[in-house]
Every structure is written in structure tokens, then in C-alpha cells.
Protein backbone atom coordinates (compact mmCIF):
# COMPACT_ATOMS: atom_id res chain seq x y z
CA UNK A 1 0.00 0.00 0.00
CA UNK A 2 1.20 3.49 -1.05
CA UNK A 3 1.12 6.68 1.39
CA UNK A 4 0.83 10.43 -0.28
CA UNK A 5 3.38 12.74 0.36
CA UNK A 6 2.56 15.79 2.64
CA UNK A 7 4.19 18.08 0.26
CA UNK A 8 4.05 18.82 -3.38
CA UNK A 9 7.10 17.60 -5.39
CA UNK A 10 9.17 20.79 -6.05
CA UNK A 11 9.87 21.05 -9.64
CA UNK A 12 10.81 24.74 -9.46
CA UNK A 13 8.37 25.71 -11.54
CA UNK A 14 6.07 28.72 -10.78
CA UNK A 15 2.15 27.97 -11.42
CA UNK A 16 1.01 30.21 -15.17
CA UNK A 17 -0.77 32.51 -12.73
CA UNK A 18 2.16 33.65 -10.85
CA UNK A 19 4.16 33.85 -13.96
CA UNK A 20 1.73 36.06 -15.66
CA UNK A 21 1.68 38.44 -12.55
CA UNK A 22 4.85 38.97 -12.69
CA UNK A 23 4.68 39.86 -16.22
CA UNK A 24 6.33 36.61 -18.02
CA UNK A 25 5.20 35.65 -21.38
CA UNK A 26 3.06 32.48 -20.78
CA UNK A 27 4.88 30.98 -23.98
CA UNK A 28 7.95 30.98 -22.37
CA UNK A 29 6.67 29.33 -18.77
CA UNK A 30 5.24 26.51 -21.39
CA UNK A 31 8.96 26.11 -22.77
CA UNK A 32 9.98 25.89 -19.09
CA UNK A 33 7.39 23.60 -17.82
CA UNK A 34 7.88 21.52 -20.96
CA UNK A 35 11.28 20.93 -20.72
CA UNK A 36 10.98 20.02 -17.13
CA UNK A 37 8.70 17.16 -17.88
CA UNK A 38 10.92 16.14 -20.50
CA UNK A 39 13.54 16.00 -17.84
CA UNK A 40 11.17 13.88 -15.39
CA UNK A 41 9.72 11.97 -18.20
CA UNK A 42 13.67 10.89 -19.33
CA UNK A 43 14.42 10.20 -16.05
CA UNK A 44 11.26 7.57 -15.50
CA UNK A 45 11.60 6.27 -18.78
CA UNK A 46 15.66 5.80 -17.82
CA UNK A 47 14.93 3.51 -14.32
CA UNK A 48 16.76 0.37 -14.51
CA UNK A 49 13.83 -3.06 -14.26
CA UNK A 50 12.39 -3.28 -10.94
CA UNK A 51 13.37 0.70 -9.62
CA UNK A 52 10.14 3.14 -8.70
CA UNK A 53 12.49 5.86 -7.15
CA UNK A 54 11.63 8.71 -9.37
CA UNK A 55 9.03 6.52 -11.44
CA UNK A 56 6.38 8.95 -13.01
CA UNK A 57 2.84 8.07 -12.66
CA UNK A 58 0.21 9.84 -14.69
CA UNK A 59 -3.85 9.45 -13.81
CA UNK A 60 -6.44 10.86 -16.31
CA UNK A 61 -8.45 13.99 -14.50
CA UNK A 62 -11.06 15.72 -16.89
CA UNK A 63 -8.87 17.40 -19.79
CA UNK A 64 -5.12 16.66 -18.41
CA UNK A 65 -3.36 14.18 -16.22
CA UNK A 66 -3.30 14.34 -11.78
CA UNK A 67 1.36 13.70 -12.29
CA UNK A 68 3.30 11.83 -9.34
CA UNK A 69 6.37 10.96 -8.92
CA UNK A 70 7.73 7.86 -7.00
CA UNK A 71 9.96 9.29 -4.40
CA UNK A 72 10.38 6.39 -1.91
CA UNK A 73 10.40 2.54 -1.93
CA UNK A 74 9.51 1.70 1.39
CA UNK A 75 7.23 2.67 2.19
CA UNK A 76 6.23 3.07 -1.18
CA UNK A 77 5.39 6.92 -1.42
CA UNK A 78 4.24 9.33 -4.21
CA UNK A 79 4.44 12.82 -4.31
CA UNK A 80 2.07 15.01 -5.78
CA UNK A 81 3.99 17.07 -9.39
CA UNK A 82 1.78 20.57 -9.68
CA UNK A 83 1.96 20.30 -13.43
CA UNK A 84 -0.35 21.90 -16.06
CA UNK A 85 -3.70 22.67 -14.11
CA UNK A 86 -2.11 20.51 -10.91
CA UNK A 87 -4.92 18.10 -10.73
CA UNK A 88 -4.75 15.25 -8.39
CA UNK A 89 -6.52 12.69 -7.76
CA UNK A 90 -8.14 11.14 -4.46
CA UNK A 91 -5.49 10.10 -1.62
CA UNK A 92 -7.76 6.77 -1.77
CA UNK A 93 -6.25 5.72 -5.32
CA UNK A 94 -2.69 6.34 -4.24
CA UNK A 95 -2.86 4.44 -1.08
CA UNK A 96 -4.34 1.35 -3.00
CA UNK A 97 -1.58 1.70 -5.38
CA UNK A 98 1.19 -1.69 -4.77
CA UNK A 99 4.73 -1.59 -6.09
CA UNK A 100 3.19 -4.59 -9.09
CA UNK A 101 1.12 -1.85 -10.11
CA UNK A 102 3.95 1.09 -10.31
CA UNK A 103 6.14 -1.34 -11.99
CA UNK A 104 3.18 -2.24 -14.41
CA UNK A 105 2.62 2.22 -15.11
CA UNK A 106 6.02 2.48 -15.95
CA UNK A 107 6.25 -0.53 -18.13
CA UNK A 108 3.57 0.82 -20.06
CA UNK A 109 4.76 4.51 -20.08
CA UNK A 110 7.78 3.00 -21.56
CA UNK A 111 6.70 0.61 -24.36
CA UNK A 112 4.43 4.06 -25.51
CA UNK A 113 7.56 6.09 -25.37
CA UNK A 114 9.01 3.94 -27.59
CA UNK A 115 6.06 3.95 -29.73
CA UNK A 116 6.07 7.43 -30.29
CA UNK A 117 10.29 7.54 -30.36
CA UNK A 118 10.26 5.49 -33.57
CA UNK A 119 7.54 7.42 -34.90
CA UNK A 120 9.85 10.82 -34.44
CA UNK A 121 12.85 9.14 -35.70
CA UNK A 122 11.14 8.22 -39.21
């Protein structure tokens, strides 16, 4: 059984809101936060077979995705990512996640990474 982190991961990002009040172009804070997930997307995508630690787990929520990131193993623990329109999704789901089904996530994330790398490469 998974627990929820008490804090949001920090991914030094600044939400679009506080960006725009401080006068930043919202193009370039979507350069930013894209490059970012990139960056935690490689890293996820990168975990050798059987590592969660810094596994990225992605839930469907109305028009986007609630984004977590594995941050311990034991207990096994996710951490909230504020990404996009931060949505999360019930503390319930998390803590019936196991480790079988984080391994499972990433295995998929990865063969549909793959997918879409050849795709690129052609």
C-alpha cells in the first residue's frame, strides 16, 4: 500500500498565474514547464527493471493528467507534481496503489515512449 506525500514535489516551476503576474510571457513558462517534464519523463523512462524511485505516474483527470512521482520505496510513497492545471486525484487511489502496479505504469509509459520515439525518428 502506497502513502501520499505531505508536500508537493518541487519542480521549481512557478504555477502560469504567478508567472503572468509577474509579467512573463506564458509561452515561455510553457517552454519551461515543458522541458521540465521532458527532464522527469527521461528520467522515468531511464529507471533500470524493478526501480520506482523517481518513477512517473500519470492518472487521467477531466482534460489533463493528476502527475506523481515515486519518491520512496519503502514505504512506497508518491508525491504530488503541480503540473499543467495541478490536478490530483483522491489520496484513496494512491494508497491502494502496490509496487506490481507502479512497476506495471512504468512498463507501459515506456513501451508508448518507444512507440512514439520510432515514430519521431522516421
Amino acid at each position: 500500500m502506497a502513502k501520499l506525500a505531505k508536500y508537493a514535489y518541487d519542480c521549481g516551476m512557478k504555477t502560469i498565474a504567478e508567472y503572468q503576474e509577474e509579467g512573463g510571457d506564458p509561452r515561455a513558462w510553457l517552454t519551461a514547464q515543458n522541458k521540465v517534464w521532458e527532464e522527469l519523463q527521461a528520467r522515468s523512462d531511464g529507471l533500470p527493471p524493478g526501480e520506482v524511485v523517481g518513477g512517473l505516474l500519470k492518472f487521467q483527470v477531466a482534460d489533463g493528467y493528476a502527475v506523481y512521482v515515486v519518491t520512496k520505496a519503502t514505504p512506497l510513497t508518491l508525491t504530488h507534481v503541480p503540473f499543467g492545471d495541478a490536478y490530483q486525484v483522491h489520496d484513496a487511489l494512491i494508497r491502494g496503489l502496490r509496487r506490481a502496479d507502479v512497476l506495471a505504469s512504468l512498463e507501459r509509459d515506456r513501451k508508448l515512449s518507444a512507440i512514439f520515439a520510432k515514430k519521431k525518428a522516421i
